[in-house]
N, C-alpha and C. Protein backbone atom coordinates (compact mmCIF):
# COMPACT_ATOMS: atom_id res chain seq x y z
N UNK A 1 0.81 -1.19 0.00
CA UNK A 1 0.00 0.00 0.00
C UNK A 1 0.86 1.26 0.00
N UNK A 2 1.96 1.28 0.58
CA UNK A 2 3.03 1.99 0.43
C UNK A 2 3.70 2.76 -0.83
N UNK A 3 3.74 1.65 -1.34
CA UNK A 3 4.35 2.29 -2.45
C UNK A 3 2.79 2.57 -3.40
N UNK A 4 2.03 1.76 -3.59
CA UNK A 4 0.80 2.57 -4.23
C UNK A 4 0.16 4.00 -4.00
N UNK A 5 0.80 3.92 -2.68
CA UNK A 5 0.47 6.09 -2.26
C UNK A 5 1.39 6.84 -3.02
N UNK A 6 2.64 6.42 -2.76
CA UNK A 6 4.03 7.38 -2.99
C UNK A 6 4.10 7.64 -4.64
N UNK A 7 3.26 6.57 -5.23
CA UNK A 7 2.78 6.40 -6.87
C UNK A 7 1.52 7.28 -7.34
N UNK A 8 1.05 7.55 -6.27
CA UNK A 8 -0.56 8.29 -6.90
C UNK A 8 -1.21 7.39 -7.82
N UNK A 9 -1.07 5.44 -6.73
CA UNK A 9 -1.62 4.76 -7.64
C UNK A 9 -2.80 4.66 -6.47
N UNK A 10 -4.33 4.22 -6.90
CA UNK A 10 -5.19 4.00 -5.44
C UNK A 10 -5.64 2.59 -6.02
N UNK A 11 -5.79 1.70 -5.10
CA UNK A 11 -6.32 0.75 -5.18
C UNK A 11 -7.27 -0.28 -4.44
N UNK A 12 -8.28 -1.02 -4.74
CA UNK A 12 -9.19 -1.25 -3.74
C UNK A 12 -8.93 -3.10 -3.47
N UNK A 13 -8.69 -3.12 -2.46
CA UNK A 13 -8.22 -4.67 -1.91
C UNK A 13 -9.56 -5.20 -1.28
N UNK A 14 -9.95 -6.50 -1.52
CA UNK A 14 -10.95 -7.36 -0.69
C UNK A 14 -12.48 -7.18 -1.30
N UNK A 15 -12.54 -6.43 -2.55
CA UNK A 15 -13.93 -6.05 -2.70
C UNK A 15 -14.79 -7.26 -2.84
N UNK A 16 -15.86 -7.71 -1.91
CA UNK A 16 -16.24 -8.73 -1.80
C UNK A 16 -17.42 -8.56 -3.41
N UNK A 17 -17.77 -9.65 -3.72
CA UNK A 17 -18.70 -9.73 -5.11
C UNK A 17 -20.44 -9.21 -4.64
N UNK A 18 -20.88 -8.62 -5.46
CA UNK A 18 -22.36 -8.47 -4.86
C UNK A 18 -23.14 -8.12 -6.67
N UNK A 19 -24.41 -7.65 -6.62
CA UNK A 19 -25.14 -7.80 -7.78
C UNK A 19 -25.11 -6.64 -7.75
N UNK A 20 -24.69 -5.36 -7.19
CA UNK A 20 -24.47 -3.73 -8.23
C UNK A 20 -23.31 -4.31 -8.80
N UNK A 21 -22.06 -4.79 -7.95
CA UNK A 21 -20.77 -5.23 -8.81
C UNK A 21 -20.40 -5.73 -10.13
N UNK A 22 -21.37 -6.71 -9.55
CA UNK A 22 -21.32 -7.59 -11.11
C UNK A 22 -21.77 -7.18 -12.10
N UNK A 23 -23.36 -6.13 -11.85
CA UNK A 23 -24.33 -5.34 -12.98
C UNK A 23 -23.02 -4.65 -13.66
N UNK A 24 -21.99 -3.81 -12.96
CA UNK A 24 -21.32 -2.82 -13.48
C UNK A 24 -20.31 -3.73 -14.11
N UNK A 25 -19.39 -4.70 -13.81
CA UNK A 25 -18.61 -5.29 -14.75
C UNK A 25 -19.30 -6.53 -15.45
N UNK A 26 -20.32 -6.74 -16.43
CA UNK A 26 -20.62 -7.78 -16.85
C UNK A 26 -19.70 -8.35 -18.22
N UNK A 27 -19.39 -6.96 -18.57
CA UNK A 27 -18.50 -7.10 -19.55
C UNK A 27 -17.55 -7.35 -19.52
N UNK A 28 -16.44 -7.26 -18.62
CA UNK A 28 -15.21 -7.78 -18.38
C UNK A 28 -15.67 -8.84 -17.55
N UNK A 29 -16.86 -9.45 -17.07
CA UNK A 29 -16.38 -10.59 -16.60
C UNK A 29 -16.78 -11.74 -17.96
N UNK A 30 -17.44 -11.00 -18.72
CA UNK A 30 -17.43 -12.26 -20.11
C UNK A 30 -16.30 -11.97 -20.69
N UNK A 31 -15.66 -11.39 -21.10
CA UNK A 31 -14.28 -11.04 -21.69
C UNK A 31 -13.26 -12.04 -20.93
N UNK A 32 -13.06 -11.66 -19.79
CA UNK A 32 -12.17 -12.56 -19.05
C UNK A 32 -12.49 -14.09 -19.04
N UNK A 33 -13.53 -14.43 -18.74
CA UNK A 33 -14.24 -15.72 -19.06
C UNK A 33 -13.65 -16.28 -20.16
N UNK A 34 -13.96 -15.66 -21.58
CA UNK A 34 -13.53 -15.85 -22.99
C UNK A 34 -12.18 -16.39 -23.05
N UNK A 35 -11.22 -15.61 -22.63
CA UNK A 35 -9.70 -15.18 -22.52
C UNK A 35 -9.84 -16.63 -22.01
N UNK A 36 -9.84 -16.96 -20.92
CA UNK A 36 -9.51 -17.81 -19.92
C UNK A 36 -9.46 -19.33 -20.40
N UNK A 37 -10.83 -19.33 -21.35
CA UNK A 37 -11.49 -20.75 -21.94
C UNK A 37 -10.66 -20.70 -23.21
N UNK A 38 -10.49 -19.74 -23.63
CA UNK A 38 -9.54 -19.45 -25.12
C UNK A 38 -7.56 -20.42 -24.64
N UNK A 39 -7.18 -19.95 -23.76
CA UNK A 39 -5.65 -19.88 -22.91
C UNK A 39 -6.04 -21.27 -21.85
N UNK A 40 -6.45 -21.50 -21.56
CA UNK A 40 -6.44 -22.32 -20.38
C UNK A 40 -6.29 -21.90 -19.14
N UNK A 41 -5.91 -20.66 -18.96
CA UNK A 41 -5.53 -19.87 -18.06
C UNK A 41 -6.20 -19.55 -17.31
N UNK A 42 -5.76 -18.54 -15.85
CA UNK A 42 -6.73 -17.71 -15.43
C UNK A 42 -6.16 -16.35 -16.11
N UNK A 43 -7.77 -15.22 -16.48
CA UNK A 43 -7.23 -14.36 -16.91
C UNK A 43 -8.07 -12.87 -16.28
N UNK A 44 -7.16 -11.71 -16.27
CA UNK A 44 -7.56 -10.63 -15.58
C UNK A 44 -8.36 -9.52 -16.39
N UNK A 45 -9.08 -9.23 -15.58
CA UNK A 45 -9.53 -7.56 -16.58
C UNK A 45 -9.17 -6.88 -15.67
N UNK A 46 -9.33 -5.17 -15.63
CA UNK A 46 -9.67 -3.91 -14.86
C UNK A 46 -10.06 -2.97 -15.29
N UNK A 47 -10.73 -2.48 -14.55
CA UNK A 47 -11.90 -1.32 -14.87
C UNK A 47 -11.80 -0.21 -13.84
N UNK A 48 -11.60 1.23 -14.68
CA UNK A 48 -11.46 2.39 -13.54
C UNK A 48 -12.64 2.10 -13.11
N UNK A 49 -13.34 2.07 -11.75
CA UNK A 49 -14.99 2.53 -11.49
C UNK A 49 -15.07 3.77 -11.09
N UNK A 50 -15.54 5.06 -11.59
CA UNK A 50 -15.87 6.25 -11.22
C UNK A 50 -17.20 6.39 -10.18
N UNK A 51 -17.20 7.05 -9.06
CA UNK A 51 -18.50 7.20 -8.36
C UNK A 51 -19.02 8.20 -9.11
N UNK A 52 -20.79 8.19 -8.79
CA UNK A 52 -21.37 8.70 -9.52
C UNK A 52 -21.23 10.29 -9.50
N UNK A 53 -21.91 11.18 -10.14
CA UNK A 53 -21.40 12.38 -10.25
C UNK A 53 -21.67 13.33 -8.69
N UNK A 54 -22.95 12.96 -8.29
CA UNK A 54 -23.33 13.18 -7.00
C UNK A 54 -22.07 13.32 -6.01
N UNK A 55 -21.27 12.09 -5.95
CA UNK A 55 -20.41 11.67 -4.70
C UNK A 55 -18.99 12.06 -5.40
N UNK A 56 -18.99 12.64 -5.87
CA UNK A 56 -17.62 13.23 -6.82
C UNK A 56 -17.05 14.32 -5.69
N UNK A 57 -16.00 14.38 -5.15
CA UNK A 57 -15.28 15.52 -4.39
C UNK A 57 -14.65 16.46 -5.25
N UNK A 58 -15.49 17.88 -4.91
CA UNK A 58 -15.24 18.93 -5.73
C UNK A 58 -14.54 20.33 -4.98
N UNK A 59 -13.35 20.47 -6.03
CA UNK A 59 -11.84 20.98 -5.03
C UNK A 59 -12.01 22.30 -6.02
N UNK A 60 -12.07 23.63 -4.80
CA UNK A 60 -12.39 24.88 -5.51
C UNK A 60 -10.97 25.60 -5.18
């Protein structure tokens, strides 16, 4: 987490799965699916998620 600050990288650890989650990535989780059955592999997506415009912190 350390070095992800000192980077101005943010990242979200442990997000447990739920049905807004999944509504919002359905697409990368068929993509990855695809990939995976394509490779044999396991395979990753990522997706910025933006909060909605409401909950946006606005710096004057």
């Amino acid at each position: 987490m350390a070095r992800c600050g000192a980077n101005r990288v943010d990242f979200l650890f442990g997000l447990p799965r739920n049905a807004r989650l999944v509504s919002e990535i359905t697409g990368e989780l068929a993509a990855a699916k695809a990939q995976s059955r394509t490779t044999g592999r396991p395979a990753r997506r990522f997706r910025i998620a933006m909060p909605p415009q409401k909950h946006r912190l606005i710096r004057r």
